[in-house]
PDB file of N, CA and C in Angstrom:
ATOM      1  N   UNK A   1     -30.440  -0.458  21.299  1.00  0.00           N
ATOM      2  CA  UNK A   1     -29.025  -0.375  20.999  1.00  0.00           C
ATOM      3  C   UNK A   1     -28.654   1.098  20.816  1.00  0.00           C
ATOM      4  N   UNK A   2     -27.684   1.284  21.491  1.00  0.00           N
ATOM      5  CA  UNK A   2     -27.049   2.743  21.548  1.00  0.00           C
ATOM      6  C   UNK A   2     -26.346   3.253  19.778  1.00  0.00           C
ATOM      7  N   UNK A   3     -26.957   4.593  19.250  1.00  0.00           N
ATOM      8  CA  UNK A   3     -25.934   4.692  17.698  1.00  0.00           C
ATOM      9  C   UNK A   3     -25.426   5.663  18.035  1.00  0.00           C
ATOM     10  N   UNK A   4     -24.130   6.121  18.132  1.00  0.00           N
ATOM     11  CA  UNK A   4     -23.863   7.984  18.213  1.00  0.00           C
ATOM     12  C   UNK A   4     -24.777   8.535  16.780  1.00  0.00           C
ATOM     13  N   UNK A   5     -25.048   9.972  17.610  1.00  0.00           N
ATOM     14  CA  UNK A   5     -25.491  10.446  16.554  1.00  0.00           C
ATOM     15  C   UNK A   5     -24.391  11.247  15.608  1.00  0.00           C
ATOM     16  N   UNK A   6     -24.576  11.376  14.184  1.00  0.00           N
ATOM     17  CA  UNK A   6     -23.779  11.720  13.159  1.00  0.00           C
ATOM     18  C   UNK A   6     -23.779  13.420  13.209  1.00  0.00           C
ATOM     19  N   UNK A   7     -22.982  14.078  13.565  1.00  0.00           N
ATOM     20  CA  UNK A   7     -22.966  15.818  13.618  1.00  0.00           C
ATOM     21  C   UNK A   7     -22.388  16.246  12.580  1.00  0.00           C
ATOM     22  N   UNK A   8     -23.083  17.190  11.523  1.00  0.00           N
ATOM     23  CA  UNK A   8     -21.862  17.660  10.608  1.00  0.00           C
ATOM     24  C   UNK A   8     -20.953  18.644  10.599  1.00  0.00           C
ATOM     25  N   UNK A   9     -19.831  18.635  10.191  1.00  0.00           N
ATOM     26  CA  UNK A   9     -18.852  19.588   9.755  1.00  0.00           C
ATOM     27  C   UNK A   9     -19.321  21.167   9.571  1.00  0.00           C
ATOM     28  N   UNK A  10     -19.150  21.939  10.789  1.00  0.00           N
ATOM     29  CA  UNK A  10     -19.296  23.399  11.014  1.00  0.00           C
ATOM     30  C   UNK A  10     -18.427  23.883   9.682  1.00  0.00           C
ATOM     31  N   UNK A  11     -17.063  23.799  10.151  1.00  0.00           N
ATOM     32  CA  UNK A  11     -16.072  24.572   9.427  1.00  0.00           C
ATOM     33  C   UNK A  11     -15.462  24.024   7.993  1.00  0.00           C
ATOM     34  N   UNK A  12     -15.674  23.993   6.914  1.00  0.00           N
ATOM     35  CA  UNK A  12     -15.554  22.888   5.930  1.00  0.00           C
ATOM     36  C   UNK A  12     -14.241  22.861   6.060  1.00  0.00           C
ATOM     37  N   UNK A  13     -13.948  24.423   5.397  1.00  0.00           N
ATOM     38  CA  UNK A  13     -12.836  24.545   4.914  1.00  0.00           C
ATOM     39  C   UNK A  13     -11.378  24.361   5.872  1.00  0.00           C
ATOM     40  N   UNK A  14     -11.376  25.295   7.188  1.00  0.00           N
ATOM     41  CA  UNK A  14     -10.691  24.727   8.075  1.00  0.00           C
ATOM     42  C   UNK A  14     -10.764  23.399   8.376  1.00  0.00           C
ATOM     43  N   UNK A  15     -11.379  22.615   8.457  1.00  0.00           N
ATOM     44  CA  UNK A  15     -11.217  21.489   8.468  1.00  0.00           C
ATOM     45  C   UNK A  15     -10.581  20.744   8.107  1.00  0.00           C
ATOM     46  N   UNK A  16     -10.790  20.819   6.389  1.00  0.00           N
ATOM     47  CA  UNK A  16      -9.892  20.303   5.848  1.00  0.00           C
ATOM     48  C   UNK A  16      -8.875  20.390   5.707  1.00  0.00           C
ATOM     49  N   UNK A  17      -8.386  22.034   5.879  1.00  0.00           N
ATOM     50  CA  UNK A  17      -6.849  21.853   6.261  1.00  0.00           C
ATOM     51  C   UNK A  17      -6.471  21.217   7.043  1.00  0.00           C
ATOM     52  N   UNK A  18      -7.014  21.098   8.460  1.00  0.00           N
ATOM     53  CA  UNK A  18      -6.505  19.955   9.536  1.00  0.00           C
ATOM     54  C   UNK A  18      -6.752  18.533   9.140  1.00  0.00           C
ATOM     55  N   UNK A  19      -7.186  17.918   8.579  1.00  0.00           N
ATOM     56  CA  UNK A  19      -7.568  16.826   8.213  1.00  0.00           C
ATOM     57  C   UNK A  19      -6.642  16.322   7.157  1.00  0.00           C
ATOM     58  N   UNK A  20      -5.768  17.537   6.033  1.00  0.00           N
ATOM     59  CA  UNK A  20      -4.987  17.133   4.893  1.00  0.00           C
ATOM     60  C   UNK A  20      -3.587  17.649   6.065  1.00  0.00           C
ATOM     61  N   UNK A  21      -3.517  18.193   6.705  1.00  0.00           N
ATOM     62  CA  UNK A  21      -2.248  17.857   7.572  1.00  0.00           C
ATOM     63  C   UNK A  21      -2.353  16.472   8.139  1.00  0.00           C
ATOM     64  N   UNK A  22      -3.015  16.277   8.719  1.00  0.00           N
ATOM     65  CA  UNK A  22      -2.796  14.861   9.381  1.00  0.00           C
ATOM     66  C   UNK A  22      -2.756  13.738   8.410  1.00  0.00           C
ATOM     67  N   UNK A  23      -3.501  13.709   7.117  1.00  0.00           N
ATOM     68  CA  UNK A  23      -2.996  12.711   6.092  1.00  0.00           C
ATOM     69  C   UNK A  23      -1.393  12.899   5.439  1.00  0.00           C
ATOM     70  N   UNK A  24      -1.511  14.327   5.474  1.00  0.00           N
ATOM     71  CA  UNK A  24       0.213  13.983   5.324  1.00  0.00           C
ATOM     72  C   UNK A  24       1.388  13.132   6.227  1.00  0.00           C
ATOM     73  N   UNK A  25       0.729  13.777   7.609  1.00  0.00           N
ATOM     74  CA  UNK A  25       1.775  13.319   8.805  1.00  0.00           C
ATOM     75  C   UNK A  25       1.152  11.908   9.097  1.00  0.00           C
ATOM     76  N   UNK A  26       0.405  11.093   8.719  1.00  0.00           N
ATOM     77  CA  UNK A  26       0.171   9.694   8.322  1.00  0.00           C
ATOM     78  C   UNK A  26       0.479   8.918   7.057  1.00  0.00           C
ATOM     79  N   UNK A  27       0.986  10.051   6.501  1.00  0.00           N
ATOM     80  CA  UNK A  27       1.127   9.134   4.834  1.00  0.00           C
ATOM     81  C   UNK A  27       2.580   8.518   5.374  1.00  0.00           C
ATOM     82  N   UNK A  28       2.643   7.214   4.228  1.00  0.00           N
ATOM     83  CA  UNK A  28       3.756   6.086   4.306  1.00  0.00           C
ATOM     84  C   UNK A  28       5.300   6.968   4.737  1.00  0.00           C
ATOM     85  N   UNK A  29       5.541   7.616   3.880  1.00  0.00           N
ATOM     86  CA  UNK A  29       7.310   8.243   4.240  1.00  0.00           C
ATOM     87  C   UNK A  29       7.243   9.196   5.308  1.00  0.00           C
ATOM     88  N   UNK A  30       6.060   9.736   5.812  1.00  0.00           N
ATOM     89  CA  UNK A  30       6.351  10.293   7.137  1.00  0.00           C
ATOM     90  C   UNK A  30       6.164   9.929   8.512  1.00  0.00           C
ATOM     91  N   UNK A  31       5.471   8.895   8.554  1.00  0.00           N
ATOM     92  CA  UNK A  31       4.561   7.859   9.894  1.00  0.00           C
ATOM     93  C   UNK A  31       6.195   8.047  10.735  1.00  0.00           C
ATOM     94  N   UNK A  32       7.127   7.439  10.283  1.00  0.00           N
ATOM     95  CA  UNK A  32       7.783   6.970  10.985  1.00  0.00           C
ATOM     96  C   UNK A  32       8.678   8.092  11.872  1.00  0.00           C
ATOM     97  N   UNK A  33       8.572   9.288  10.815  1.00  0.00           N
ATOM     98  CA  UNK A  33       9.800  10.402  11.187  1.00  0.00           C
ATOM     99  C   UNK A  33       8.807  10.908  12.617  1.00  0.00           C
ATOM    100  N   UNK A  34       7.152  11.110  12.194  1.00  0.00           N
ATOM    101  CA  UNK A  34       6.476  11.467  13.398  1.00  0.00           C
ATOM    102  C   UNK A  34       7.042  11.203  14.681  1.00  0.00           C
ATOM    103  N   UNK A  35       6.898   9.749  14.479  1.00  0.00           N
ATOM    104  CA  UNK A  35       6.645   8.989  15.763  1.00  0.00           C
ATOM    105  C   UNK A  35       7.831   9.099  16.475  1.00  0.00           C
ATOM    106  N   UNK A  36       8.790   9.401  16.077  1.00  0.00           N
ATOM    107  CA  UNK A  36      10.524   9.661  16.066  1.00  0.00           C
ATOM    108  C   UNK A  36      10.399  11.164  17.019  1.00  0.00           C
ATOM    109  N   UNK A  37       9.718  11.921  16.264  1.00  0.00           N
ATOM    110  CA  UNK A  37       9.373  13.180  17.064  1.00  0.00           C
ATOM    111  C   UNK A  37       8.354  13.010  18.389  1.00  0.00           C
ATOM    112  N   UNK A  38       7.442  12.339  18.463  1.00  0.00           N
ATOM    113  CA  UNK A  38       6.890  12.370  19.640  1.00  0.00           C
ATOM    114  C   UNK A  38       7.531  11.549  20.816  1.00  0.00           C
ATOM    115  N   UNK A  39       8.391  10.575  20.042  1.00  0.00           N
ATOM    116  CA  UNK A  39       9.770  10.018  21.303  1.00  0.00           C
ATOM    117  C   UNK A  39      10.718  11.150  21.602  1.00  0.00           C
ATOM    118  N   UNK A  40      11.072  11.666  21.035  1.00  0.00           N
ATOM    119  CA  UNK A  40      11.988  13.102  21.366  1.00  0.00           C
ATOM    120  C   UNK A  40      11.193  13.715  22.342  1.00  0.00           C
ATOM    121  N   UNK A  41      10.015  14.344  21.745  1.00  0.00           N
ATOM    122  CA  UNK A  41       9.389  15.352  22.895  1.00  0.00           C
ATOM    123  C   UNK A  41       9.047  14.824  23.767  1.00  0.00           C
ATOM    124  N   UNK A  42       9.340  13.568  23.844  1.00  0.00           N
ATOM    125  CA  UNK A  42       8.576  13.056  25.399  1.00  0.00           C
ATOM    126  C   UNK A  42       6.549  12.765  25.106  1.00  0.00           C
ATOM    127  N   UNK A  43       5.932  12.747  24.112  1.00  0.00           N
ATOM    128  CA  UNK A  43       4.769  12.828  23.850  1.00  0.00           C
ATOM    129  C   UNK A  43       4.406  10.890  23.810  1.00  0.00           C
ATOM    130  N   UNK A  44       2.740  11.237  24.287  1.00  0.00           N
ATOM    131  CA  UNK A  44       2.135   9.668  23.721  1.00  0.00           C
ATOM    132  C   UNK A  44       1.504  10.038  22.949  1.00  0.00           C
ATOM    133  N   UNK A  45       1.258   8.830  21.902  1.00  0.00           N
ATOM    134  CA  UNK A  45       0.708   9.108  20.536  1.00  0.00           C
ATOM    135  C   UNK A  45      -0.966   9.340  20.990  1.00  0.00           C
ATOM    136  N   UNK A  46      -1.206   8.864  21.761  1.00  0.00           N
ATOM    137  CA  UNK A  46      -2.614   9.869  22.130  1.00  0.00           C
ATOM    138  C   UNK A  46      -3.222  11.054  22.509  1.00  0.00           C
ATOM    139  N   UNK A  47      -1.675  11.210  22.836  1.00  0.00           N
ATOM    140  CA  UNK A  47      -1.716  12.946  23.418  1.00  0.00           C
ATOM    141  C   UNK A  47      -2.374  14.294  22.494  1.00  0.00           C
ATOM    142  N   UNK A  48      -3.142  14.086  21.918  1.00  0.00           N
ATOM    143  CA  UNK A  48      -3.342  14.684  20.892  1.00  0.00           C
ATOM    144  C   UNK A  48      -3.980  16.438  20.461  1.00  0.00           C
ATOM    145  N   UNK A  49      -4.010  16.782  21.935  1.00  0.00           N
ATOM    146  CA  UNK A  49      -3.895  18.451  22.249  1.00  0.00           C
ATOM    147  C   UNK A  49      -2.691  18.831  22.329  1.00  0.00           C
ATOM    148  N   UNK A  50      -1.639  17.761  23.263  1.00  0.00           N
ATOM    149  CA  UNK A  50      -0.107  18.063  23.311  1.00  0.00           C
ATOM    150  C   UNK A  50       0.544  18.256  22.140  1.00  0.00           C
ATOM    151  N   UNK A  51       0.053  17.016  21.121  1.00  0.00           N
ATOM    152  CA  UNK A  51       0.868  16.880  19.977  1.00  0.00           C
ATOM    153  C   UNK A  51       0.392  18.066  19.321  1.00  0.00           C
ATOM    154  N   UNK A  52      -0.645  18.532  18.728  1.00  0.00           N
ATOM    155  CA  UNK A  52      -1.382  19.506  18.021  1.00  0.00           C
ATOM    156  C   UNK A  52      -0.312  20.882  18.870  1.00  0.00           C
ATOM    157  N   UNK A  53      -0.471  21.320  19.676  1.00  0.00           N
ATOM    158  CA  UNK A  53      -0.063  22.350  20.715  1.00  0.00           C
ATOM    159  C   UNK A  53       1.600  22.258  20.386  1.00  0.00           C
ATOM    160  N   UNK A  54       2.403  21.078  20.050  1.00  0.00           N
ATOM    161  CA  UNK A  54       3.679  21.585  19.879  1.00  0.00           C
ATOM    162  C   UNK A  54       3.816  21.559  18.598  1.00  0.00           C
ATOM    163  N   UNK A  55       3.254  21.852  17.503  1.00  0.00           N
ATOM    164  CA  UNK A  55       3.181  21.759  16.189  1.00  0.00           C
ATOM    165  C   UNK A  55       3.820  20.462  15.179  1.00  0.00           C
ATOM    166  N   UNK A  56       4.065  19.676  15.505  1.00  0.00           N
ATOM    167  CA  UNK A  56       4.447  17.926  15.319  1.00  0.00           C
ATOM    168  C   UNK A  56       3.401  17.938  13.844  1.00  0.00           C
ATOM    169  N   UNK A  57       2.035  18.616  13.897  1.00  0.00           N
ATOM    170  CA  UNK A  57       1.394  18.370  12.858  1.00  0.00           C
ATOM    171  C   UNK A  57       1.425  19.281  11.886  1.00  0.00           C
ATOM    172  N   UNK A  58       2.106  19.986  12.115  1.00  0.00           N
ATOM    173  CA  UNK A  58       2.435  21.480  10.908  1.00  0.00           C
ATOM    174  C   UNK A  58       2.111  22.340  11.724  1.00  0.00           C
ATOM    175  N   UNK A  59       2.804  23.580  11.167  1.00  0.00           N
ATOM    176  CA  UNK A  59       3.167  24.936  12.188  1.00  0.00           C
ATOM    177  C   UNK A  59       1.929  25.611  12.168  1.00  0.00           C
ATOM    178  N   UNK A  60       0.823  25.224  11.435  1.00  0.00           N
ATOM    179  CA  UNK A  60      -0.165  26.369  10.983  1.00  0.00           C
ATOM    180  C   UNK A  60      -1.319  25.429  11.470  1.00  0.00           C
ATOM    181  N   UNK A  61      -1.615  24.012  11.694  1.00  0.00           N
ATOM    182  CA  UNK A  61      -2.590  23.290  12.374  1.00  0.00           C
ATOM    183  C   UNK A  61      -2.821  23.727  13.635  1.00  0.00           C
ATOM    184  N   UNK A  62      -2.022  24.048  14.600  1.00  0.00           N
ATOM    185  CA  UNK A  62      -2.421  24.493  15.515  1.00  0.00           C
ATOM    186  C   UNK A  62      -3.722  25.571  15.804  1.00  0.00           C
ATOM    187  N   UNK A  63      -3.097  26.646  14.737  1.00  0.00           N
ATOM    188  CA  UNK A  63      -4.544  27.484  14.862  1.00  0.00           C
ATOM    189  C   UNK A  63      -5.166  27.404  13.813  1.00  0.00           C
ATOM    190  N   UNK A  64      -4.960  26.636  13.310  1.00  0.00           N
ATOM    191  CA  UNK A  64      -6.688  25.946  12.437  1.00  0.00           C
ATOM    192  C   UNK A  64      -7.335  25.184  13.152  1.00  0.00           C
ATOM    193  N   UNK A  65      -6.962  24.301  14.187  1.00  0.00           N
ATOM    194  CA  UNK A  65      -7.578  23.369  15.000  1.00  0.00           C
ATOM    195  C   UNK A  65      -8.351  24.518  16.117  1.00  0.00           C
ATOM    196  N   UNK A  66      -7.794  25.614  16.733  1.00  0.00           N
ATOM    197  CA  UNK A  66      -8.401  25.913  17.612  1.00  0.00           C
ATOM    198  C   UNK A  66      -9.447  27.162  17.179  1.00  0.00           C
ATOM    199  N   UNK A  67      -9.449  27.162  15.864  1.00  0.00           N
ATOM    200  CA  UNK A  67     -10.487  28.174  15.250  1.00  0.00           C
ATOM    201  C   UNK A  67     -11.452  27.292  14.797  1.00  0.00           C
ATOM    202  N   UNK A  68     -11.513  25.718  14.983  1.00  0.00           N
ATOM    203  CA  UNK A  68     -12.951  25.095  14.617  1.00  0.00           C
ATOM    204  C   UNK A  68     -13.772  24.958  16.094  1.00  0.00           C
ATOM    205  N   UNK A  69     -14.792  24.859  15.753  1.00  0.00           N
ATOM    206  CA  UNK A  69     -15.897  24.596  16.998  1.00  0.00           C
ATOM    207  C   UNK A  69     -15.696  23.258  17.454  1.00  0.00           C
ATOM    208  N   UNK A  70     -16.361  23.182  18.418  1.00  0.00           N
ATOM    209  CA  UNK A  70     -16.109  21.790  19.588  1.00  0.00           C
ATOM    210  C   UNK A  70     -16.822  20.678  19.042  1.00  0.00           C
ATOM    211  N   UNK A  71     -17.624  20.777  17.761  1.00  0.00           N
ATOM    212  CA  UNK A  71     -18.366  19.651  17.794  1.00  0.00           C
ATOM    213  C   UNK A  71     -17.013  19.007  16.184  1.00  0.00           C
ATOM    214  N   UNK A  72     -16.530  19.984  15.327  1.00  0.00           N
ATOM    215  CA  UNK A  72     -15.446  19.385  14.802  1.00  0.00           C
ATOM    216  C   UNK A  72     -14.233  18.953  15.246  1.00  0.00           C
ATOM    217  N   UNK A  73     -13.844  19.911  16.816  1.00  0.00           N
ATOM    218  CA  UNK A  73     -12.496  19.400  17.381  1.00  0.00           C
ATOM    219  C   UNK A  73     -12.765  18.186  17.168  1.00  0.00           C
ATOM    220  N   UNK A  74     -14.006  17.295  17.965  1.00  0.00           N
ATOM    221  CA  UNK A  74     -13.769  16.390  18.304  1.00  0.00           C
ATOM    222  C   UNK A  74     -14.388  15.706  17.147  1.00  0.00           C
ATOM    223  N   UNK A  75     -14.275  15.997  15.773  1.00  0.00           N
ATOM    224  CA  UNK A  75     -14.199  15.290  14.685  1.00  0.00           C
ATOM    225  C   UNK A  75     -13.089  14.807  14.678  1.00  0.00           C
ATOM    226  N   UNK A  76     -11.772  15.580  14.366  1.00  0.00           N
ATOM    227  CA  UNK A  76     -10.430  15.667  14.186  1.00  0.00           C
ATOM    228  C   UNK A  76      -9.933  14.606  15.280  1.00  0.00           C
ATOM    229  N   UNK A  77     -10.183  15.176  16.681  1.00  0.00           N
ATOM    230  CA  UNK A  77      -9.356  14.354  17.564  1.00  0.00           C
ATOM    231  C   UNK A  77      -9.721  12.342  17.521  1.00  0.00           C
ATOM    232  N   UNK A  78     -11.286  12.462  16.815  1.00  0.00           N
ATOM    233  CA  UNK A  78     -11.400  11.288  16.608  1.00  0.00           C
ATOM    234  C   UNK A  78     -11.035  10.430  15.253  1.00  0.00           C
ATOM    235  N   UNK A  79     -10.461  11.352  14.235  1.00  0.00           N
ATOM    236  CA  UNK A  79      -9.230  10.679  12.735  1.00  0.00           C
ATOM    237  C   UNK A  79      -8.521  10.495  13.196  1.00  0.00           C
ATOM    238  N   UNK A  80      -7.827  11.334  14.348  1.00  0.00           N
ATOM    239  CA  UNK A  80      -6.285  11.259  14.829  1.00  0.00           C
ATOM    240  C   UNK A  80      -6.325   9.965  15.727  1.00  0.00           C
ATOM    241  N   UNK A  81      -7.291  10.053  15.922  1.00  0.00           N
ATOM    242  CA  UNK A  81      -6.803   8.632  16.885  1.00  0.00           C
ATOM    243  C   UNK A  81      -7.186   6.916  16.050  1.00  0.00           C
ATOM    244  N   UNK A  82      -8.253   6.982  15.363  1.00  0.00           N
ATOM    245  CA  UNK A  82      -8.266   6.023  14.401  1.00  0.00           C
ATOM    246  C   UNK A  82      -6.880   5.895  13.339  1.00  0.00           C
ATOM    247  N   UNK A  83      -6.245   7.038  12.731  1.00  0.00           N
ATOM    248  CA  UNK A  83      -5.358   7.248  12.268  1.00  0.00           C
ATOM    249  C   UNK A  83      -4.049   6.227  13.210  1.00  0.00           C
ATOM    250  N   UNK A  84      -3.908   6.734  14.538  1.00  0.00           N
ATOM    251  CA  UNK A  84      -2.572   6.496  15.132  1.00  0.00           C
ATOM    252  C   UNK A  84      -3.137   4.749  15.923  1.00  0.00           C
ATOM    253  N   UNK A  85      -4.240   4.643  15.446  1.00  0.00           N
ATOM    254  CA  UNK A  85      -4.601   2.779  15.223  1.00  0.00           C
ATOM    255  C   UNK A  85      -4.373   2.321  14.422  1.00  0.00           C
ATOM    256  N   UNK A  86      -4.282   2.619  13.465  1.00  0.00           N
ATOM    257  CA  UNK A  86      -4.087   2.026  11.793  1.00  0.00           C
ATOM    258  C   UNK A  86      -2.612   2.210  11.512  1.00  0.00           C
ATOM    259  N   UNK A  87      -1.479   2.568  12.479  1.00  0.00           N
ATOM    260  CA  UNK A  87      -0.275   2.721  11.788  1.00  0.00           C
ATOM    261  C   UNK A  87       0.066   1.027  12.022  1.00  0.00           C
ATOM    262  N   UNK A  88       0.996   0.828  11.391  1.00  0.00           N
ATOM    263  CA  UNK A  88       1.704  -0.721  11.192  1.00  0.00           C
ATOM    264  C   UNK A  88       2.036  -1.571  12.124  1.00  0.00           C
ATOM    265  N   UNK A  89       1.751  -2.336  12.671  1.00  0.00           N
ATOM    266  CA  UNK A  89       2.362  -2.931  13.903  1.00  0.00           C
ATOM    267  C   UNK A  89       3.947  -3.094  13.975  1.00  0.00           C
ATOM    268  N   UNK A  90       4.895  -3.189  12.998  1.00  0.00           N
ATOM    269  CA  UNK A  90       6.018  -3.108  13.424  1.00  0.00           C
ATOM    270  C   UNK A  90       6.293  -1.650  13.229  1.00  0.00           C
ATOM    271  N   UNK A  91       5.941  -0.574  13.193  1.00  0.00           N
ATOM    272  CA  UNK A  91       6.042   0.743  13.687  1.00  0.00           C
ATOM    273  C   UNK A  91       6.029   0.552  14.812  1.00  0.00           C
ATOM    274  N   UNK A  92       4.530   0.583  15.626  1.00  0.00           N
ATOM    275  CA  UNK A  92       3.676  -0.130  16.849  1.00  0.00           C
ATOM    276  C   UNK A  92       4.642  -0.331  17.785  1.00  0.00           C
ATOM    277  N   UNK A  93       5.628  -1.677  17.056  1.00  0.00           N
ATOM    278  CA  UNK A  93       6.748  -1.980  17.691  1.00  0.00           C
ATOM    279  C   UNK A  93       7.432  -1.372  18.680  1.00  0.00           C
ATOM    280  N   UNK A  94       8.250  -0.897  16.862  1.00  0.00           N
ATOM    281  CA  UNK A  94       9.668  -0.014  17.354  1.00  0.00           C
ATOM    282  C   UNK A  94       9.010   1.001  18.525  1.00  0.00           C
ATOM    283  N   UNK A  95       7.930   2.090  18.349  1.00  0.00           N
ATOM    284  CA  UNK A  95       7.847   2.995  18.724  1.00  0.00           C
ATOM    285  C   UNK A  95       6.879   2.726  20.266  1.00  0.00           C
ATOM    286  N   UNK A  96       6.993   1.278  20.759  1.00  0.00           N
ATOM    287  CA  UNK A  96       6.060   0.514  21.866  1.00  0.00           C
ATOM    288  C   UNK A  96       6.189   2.389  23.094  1.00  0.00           C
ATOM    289  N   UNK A  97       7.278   2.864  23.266  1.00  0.00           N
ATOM    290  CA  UNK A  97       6.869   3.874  24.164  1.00  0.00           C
ATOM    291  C   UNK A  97       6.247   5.162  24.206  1.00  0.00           C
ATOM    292  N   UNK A  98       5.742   5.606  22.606  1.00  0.00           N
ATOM    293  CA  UNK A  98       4.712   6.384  22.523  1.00  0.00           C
ATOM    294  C   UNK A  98       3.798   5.781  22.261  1.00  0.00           C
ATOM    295  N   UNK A  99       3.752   4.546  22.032  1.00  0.00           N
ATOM    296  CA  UNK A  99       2.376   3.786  22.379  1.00  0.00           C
ATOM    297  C   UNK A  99       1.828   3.350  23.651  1.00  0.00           C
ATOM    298  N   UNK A 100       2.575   3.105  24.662  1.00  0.00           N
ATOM    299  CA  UNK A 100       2.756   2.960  25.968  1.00  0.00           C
ATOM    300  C   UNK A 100       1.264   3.798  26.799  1.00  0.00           C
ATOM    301  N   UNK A 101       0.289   2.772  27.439  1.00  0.00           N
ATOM    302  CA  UNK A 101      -0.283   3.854  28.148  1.00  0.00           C
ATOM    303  C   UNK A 101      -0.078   4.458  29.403  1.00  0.00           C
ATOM    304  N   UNK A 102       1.061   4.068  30.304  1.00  0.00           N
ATOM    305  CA  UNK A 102       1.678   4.794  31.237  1.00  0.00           C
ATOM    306  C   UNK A 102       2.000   6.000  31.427  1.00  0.00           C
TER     307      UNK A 102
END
């Protein structure tokens, strides 16, 4: 049976700044304003270099994300996407075209 293997966290501290941005921009009173913004910009909620790249996640994530190494990017890019699974299904809903995989 296949396990990924577990890699740890290069950058602590950057990290966690990217990691406490994205719990903000997932916490309850903001989920929705997000998703509001990535229908504006034209973004899918998977897009998640796009989204990072137009600052949607705070103005200063951007280059905290691209000052961690590749084995944490893809820490991050993999919260963000468990994250944008776990939002509410009637969010889900409303927002069916940044959920959209087209």
């Amino acid at each position: 049976m296949f396990e990924q293997a577990v890699l740890p966290i290069q950058d602590e501290a950057t990290f966690g700044k990217v990691r406490a941005s994205l719990d903000r921009t997932f916490s309850s009173p903001q989920i929705a304003n997000f998703l509001k913004q990535l229908q504006r910009n034209r973004l899918r909620a998977r897009q998640f270099e796009a989204i990072v790249a137009s600052g949607l996640l705070g103005a200063e994530t951007s280059g905290h994300y691209a000052a961690l190494g590749d084995s944490d990017r893809g820490h991050v890019r993999e919260q963000y996407l468990s994250m944008v699974e776990q939002v509410a299904p009637e969010l889900r809903a409303k927002f069916l075209k940044v959920y959209a995989y087209y």
